[in-house]
PDB file of N, CA and C in Angstrom:
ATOM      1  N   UNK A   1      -4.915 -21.738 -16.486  1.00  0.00           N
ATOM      2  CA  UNK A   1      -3.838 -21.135 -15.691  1.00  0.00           C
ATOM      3  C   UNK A   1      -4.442 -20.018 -14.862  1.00  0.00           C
ATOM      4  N   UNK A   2      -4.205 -19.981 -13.542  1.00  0.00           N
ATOM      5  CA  UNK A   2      -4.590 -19.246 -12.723  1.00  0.00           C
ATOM      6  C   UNK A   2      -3.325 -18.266 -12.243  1.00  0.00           C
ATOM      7  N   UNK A   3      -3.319 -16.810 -12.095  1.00  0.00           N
ATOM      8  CA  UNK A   3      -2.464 -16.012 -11.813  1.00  0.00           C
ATOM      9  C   UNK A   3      -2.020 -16.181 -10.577  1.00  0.00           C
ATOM     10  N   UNK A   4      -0.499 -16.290  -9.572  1.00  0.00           N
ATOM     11  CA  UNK A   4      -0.361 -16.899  -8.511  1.00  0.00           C
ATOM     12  C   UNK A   4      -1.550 -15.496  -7.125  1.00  0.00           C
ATOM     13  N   UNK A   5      -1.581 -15.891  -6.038  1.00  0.00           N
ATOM     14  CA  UNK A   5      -2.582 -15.130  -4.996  1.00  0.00           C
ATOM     15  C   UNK A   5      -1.358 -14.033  -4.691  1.00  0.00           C
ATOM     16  N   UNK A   6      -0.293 -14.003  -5.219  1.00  0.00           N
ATOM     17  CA  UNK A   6       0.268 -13.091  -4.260  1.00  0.00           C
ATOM     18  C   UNK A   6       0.014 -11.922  -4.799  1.00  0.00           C
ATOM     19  N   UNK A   7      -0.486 -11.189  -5.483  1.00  0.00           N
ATOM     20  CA  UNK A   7      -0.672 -10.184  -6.101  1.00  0.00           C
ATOM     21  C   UNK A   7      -2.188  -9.398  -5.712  1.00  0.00           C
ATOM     22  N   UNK A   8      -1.547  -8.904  -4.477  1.00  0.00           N
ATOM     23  CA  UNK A   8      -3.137  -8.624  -3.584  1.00  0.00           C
ATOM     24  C   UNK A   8      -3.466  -7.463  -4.329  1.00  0.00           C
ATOM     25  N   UNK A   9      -5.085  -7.499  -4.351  1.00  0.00           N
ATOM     26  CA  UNK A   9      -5.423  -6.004  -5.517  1.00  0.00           C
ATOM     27  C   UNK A   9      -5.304  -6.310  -6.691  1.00  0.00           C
ATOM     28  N   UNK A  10      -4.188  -6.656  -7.059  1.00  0.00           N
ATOM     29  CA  UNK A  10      -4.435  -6.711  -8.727  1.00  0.00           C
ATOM     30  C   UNK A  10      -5.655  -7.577  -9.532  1.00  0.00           C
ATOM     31  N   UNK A  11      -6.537  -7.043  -9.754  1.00  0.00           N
ATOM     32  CA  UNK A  11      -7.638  -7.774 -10.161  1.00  0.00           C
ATOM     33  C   UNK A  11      -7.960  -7.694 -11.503  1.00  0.00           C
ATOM     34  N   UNK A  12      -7.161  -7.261 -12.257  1.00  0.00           N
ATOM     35  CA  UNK A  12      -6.967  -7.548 -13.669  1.00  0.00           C
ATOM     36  C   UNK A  12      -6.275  -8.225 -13.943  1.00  0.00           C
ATOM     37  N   UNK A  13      -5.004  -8.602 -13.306  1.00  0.00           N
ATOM     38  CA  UNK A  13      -3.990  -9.274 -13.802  1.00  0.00           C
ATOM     39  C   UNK A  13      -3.007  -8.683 -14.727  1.00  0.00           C
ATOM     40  N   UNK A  14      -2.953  -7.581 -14.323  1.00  0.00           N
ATOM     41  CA  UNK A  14      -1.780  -6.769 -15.403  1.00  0.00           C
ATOM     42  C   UNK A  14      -0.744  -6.101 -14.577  1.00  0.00           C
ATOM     43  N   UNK A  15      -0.391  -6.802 -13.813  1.00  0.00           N
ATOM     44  CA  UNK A  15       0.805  -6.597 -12.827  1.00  0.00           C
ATOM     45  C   UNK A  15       1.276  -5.255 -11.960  1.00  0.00           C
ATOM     46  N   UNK A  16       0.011  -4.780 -11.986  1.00  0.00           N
ATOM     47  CA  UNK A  16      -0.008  -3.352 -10.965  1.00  0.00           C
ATOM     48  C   UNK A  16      -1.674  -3.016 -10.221  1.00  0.00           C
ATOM     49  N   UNK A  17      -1.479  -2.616  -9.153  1.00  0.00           N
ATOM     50  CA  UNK A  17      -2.980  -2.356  -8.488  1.00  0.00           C
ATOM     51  C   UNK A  17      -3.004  -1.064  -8.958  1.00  0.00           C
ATOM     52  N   UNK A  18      -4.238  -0.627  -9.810  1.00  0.00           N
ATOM     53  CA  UNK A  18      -4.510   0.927 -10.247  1.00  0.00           C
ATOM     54  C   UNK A  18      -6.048   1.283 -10.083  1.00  0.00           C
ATOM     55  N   UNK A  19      -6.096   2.188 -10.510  1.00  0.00           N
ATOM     56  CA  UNK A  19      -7.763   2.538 -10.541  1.00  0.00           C
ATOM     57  C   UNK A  19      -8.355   1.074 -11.727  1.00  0.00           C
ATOM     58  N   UNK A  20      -7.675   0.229 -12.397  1.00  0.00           N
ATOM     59  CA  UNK A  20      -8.221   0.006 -13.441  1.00  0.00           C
ATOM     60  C   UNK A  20      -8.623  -1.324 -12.739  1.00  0.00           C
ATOM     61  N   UNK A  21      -7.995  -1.546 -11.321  1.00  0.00           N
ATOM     62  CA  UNK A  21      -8.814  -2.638 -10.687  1.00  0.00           C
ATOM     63  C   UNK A  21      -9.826  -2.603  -9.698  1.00  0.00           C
ATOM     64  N   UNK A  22     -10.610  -1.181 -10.206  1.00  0.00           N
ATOM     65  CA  UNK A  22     -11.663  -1.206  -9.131  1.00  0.00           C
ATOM     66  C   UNK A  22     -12.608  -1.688  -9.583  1.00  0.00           C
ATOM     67  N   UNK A  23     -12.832  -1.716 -10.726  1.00  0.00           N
ATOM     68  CA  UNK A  23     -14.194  -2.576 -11.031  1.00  0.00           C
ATOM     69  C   UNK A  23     -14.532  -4.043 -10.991  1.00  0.00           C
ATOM     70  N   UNK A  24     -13.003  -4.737 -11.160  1.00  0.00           N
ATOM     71  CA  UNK A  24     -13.324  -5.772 -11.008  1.00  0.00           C
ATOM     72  C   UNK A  24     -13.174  -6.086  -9.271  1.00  0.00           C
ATOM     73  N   UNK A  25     -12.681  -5.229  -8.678  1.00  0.00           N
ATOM     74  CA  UNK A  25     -12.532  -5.432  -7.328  1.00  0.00           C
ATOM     75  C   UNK A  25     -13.919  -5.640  -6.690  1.00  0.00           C
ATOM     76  N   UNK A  26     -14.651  -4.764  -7.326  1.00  0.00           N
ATOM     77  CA  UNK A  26     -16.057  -4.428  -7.033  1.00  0.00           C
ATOM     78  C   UNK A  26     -16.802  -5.780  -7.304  1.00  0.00           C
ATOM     79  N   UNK A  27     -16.810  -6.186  -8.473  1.00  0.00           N
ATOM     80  CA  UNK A  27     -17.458  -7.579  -9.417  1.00  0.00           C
ATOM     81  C   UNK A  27     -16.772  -8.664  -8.499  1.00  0.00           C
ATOM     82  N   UNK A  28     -15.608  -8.493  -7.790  1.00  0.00           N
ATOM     83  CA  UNK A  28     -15.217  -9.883  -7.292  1.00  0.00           C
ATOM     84  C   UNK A  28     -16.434  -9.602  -5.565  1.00  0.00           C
ATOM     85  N   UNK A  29     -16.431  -8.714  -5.329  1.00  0.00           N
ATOM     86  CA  UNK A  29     -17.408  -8.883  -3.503  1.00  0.00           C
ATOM     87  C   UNK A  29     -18.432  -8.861  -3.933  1.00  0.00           C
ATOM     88  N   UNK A  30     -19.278  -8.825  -5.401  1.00  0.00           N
ATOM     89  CA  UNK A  30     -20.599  -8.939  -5.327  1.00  0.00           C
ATOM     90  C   UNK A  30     -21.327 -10.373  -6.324  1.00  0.00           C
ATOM     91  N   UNK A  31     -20.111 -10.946  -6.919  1.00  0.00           N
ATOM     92  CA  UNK A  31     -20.662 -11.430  -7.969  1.00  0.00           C
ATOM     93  C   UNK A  31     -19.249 -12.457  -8.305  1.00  0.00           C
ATOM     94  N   UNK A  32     -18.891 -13.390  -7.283  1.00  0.00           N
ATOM     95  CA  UNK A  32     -17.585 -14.172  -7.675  1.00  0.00           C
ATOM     96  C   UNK A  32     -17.710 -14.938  -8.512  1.00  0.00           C
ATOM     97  N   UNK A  33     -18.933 -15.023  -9.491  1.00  0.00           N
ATOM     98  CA  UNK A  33     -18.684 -16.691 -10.480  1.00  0.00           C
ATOM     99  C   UNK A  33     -18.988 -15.280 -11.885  1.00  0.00           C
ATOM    100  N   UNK A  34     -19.227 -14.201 -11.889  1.00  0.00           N
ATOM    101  CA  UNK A  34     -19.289 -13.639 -12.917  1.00  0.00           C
ATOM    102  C   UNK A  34     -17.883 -12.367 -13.017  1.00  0.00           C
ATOM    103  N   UNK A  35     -17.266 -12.184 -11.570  1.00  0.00           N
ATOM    104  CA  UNK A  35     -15.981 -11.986 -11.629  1.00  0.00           C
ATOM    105  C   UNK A  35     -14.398 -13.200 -12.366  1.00  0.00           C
ATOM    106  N   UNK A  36     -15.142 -14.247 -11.829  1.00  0.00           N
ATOM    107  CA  UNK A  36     -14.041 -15.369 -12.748  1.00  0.00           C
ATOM    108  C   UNK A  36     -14.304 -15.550 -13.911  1.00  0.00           C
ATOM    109  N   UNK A  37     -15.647 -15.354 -14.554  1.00  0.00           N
ATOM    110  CA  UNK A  37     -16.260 -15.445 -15.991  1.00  0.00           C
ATOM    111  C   UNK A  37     -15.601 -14.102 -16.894  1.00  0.00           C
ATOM    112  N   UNK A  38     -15.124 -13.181 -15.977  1.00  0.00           N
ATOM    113  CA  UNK A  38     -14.961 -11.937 -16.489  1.00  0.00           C
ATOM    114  C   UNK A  38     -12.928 -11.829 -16.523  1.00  0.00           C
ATOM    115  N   UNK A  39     -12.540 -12.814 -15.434  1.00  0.00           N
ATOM    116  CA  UNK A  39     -11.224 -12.703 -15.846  1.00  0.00           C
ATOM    117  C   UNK A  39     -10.697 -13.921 -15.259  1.00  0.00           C
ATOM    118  N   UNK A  40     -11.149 -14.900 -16.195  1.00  0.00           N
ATOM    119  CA  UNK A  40     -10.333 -16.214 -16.079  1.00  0.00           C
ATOM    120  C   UNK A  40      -9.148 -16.992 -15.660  1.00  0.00           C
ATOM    121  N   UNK A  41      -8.135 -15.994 -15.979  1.00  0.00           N
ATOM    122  CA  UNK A  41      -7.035 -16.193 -15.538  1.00  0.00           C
ATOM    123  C   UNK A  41      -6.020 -15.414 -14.201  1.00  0.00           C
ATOM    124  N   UNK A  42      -7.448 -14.746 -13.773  1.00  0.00           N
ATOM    125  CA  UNK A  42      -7.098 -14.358 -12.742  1.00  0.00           C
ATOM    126  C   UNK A  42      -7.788 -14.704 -11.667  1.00  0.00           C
ATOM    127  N   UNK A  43      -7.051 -14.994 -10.363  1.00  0.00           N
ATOM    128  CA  UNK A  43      -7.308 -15.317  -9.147  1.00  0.00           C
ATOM    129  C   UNK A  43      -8.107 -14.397  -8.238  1.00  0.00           C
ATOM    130  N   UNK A  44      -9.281 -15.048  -8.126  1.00  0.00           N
ATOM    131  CA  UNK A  44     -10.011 -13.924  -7.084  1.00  0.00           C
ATOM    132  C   UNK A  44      -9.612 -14.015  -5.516  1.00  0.00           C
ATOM    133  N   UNK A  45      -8.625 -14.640  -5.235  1.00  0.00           N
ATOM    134  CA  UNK A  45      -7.967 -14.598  -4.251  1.00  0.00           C
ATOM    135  C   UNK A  45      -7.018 -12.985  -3.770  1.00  0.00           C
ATOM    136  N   UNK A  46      -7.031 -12.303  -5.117  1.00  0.00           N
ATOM    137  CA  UNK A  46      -6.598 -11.450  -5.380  1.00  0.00           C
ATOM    138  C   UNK A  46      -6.944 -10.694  -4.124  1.00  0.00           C
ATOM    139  N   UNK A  47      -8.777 -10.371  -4.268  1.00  0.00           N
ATOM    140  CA  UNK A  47      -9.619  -9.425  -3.918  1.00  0.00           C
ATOM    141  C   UNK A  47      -8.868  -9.763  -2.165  1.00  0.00           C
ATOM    142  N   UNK A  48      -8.847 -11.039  -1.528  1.00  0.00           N
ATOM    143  CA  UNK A  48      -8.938 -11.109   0.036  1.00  0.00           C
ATOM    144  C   UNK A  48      -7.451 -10.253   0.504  1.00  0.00           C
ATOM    145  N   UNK A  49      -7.517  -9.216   0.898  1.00  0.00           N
ATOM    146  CA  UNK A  49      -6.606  -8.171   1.134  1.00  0.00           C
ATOM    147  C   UNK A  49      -6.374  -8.849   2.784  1.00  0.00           C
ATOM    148  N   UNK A  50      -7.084  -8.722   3.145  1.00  0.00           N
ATOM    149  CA  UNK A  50      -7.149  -9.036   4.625  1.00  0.00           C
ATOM    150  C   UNK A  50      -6.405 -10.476   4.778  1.00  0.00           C
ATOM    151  N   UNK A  51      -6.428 -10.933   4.301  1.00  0.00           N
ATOM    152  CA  UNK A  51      -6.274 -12.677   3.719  1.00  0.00           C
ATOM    153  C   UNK A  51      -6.482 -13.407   5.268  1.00  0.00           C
ATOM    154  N   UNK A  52      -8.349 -13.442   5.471  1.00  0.00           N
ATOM    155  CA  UNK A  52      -8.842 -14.198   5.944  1.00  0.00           C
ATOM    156  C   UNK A  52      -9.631 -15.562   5.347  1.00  0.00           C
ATOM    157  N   UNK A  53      -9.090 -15.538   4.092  1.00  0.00           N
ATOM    158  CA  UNK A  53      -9.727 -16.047   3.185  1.00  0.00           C
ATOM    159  C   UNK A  53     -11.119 -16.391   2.780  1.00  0.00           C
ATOM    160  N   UNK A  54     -11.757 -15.036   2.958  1.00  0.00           N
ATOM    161  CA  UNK A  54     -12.919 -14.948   2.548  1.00  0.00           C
ATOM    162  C   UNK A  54     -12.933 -12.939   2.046  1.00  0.00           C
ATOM    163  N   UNK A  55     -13.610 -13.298   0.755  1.00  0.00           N
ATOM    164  CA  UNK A  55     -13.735 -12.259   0.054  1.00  0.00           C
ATOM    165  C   UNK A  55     -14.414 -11.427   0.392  1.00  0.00           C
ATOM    166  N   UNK A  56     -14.975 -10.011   1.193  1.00  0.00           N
ATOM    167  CA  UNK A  56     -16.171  -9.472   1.648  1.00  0.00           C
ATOM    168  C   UNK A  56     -15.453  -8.185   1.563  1.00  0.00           C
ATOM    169  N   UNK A  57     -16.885  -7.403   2.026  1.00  0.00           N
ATOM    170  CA  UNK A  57     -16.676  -6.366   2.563  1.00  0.00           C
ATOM    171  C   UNK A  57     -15.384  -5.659   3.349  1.00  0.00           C
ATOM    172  N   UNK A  58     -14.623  -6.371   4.224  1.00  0.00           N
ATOM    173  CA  UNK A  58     -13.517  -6.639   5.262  1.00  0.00           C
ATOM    174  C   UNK A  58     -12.621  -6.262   4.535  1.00  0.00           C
ATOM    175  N   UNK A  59     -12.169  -6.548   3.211  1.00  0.00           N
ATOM    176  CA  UNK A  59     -11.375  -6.107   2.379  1.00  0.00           C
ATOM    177  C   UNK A  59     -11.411  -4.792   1.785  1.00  0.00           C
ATOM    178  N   UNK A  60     -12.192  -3.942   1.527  1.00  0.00           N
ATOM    179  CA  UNK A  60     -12.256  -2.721   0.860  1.00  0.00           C
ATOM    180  C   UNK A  60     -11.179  -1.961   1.354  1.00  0.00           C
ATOM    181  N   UNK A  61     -11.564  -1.308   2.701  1.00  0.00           N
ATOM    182  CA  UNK A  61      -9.824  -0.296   3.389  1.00  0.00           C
ATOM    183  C   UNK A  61      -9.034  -0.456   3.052  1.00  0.00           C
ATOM    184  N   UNK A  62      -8.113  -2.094   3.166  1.00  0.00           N
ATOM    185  CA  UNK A  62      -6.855  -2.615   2.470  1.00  0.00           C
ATOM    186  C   UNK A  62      -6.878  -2.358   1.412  1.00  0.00           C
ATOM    187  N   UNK A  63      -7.653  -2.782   0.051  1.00  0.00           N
ATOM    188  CA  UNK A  63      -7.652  -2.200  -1.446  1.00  0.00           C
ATOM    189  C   UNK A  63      -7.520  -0.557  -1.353  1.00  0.00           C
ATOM    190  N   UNK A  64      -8.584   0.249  -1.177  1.00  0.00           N
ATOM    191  CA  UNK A  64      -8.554   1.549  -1.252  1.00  0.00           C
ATOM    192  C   UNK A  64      -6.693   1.677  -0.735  1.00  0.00           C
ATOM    193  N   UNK A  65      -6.298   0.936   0.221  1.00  0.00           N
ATOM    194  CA  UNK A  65      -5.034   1.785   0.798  1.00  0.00           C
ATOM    195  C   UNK A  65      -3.787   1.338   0.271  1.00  0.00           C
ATOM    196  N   UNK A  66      -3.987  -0.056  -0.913  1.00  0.00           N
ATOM    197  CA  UNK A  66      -2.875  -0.311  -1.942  1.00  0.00           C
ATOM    198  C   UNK A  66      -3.393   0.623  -3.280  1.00  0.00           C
ATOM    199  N   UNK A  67      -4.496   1.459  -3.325  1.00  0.00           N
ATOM    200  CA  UNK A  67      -5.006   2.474  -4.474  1.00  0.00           C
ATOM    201  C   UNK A  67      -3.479   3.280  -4.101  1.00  0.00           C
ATOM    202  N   UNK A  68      -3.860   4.338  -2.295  1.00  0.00           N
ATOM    203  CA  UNK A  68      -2.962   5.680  -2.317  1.00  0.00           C
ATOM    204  C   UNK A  68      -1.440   5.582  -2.737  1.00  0.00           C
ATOM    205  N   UNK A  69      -1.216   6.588  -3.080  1.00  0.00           N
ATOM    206  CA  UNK A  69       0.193   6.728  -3.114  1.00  0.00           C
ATOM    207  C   UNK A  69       1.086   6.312  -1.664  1.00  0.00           C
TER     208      UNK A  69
END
């Protein structure tokens, strides 16, 4: 079971974008087959903020700016 994509940021899969998804945010732009090894049931579709559908760099601003208040 894969968590649905709409949940941009959330990269834990615990139903809120927090500081607690920066690491895997991080593990999903550098390392996508040991980011899915690391959370299975979650969609690294997550990470594409931009939703060009490709995971990169391009995405960080958008994450950092679902971080602020």
């Amino acid at each position: 079971i894969v968590a649905p994509t709409n949940n941009l940021g959330d990269m834990n899969c615990d139903c809120a974008v927090s500081l607690d998804d920066v690491q895997p945010f991080a593990l999903a732009l550098i390392d996508a087959s040991a980011y899915t090894g690391q959370h299975p049931l979650c969609s690294i579709s997550n990470a594409d903020i931009n939703m060009d559908t490709t995971v990169d760099g391009s995405d960080i601003t958008g994450f950092v700016g679902l971080l602020l208040p």
